[in-house]
C-alpha atoms as a PDB file:
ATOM      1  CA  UNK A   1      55.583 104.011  99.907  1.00  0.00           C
ATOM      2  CA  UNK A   2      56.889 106.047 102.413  1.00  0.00           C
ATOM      3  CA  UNK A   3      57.601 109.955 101.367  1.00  0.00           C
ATOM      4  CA  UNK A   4      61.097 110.225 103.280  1.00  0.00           C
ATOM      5  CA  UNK A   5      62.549 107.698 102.092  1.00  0.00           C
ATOM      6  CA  UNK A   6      60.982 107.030  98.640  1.00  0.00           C
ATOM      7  CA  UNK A   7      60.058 103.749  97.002  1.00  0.00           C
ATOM      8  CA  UNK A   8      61.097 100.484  98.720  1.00  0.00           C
ATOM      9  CA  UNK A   9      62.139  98.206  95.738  1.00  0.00           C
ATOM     10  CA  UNK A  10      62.050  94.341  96.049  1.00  0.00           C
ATOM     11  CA  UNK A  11      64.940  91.618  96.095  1.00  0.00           C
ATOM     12  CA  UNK A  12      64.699  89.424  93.044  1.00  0.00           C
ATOM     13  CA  UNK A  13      66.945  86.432  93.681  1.00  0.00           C
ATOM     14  CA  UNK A  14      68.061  83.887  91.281  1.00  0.00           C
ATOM     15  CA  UNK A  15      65.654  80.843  90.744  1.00  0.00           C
ATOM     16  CA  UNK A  16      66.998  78.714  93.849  1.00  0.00           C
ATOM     17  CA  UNK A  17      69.266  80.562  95.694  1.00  0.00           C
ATOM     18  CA  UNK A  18      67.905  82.425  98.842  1.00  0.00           C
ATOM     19  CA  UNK A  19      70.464  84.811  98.939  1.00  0.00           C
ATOM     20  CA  UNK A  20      71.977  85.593  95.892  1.00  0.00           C
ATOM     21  CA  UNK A  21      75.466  88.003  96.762  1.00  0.00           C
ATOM     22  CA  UNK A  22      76.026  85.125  99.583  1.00  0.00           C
ATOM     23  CA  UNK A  23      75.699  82.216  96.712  1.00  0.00           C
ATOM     24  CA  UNK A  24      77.614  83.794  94.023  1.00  0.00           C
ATOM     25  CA  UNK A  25      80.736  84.766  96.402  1.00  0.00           C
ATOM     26  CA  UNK A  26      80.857  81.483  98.252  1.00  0.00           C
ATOM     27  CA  UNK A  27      80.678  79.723  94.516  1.00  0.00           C
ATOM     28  CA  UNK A  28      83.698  81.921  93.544  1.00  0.00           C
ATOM     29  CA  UNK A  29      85.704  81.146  97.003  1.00  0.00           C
ATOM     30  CA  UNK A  30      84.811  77.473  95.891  1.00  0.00           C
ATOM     31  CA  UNK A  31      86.523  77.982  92.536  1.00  0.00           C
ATOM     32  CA  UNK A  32      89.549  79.813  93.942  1.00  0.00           C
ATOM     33  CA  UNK A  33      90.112  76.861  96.767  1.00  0.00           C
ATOM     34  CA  UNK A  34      89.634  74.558  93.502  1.00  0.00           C
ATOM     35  CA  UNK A  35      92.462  76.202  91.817  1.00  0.00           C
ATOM     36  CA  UNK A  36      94.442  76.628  94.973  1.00  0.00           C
ATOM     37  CA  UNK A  37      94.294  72.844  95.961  1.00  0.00           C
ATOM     38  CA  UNK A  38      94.744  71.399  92.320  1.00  0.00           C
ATOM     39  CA  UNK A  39      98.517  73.551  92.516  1.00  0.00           C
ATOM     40  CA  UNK A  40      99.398  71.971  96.135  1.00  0.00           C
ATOM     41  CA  UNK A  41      98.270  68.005  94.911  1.00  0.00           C
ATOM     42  CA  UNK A  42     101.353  69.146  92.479  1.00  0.00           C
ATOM     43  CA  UNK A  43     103.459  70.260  95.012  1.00  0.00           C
ATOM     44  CA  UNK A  44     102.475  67.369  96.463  1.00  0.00           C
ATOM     45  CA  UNK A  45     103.754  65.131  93.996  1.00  0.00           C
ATOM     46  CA  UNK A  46     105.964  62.037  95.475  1.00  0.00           C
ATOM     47  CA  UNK A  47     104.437  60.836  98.147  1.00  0.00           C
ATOM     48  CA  UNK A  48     101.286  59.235  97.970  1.00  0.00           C
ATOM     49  CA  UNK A  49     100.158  59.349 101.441  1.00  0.00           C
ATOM     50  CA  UNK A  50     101.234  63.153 102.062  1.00  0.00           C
ATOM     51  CA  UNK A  51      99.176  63.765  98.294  1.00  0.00           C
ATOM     52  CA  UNK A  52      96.191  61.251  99.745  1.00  0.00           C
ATOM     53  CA  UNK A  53      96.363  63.798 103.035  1.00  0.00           C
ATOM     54  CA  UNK A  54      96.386  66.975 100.829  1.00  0.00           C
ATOM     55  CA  UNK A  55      93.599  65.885  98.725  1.00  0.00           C
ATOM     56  CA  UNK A  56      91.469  65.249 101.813  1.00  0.00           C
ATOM     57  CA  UNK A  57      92.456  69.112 102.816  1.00  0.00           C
ATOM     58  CA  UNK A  58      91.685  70.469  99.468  1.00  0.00           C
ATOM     59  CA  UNK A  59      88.870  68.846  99.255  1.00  0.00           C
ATOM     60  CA  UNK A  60      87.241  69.843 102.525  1.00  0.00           C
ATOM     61  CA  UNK A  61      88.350  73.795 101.719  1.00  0.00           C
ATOM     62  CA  UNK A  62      86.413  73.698  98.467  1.00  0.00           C
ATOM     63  CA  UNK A  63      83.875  71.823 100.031  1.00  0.00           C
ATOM     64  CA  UNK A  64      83.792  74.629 103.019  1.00  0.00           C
ATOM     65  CA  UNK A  65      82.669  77.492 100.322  1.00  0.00           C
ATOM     66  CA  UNK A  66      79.612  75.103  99.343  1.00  0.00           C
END
């Protein structure tokens, strides 16, 4: 313990995650690009290879917060 600056305290992390802020925020971006993509496949509606091309891009963002 060091008298200036008082007791250092320890990270506790959640049982498999190294960091845990970094995990839970990057699992909440996943959710929101989840969300995001399911509404443009519906805008998407119509066309089946523009949807096949937005799924692929939807995919990839939610995959991108992983």
């Amino acid at each position: 313990m060091d008298p200036e600056i008082g007791p250092i305290r320890d990270v506790y992390g959640l049982p498999g995650f190294q960091e845990p802020f970094s995990a839970m925020s990057h699992l909440v971006g996943a959710a929101v690009f989840a969300f995001l993509g399911y509404g443009l496949l519906l805008r998407g509606r119509g066309d089946r290879e523009r949807l096949v091309y937005l799924g692929i891009y939807a995919f990839s963002c939610v995959l991108l917060f992983r």
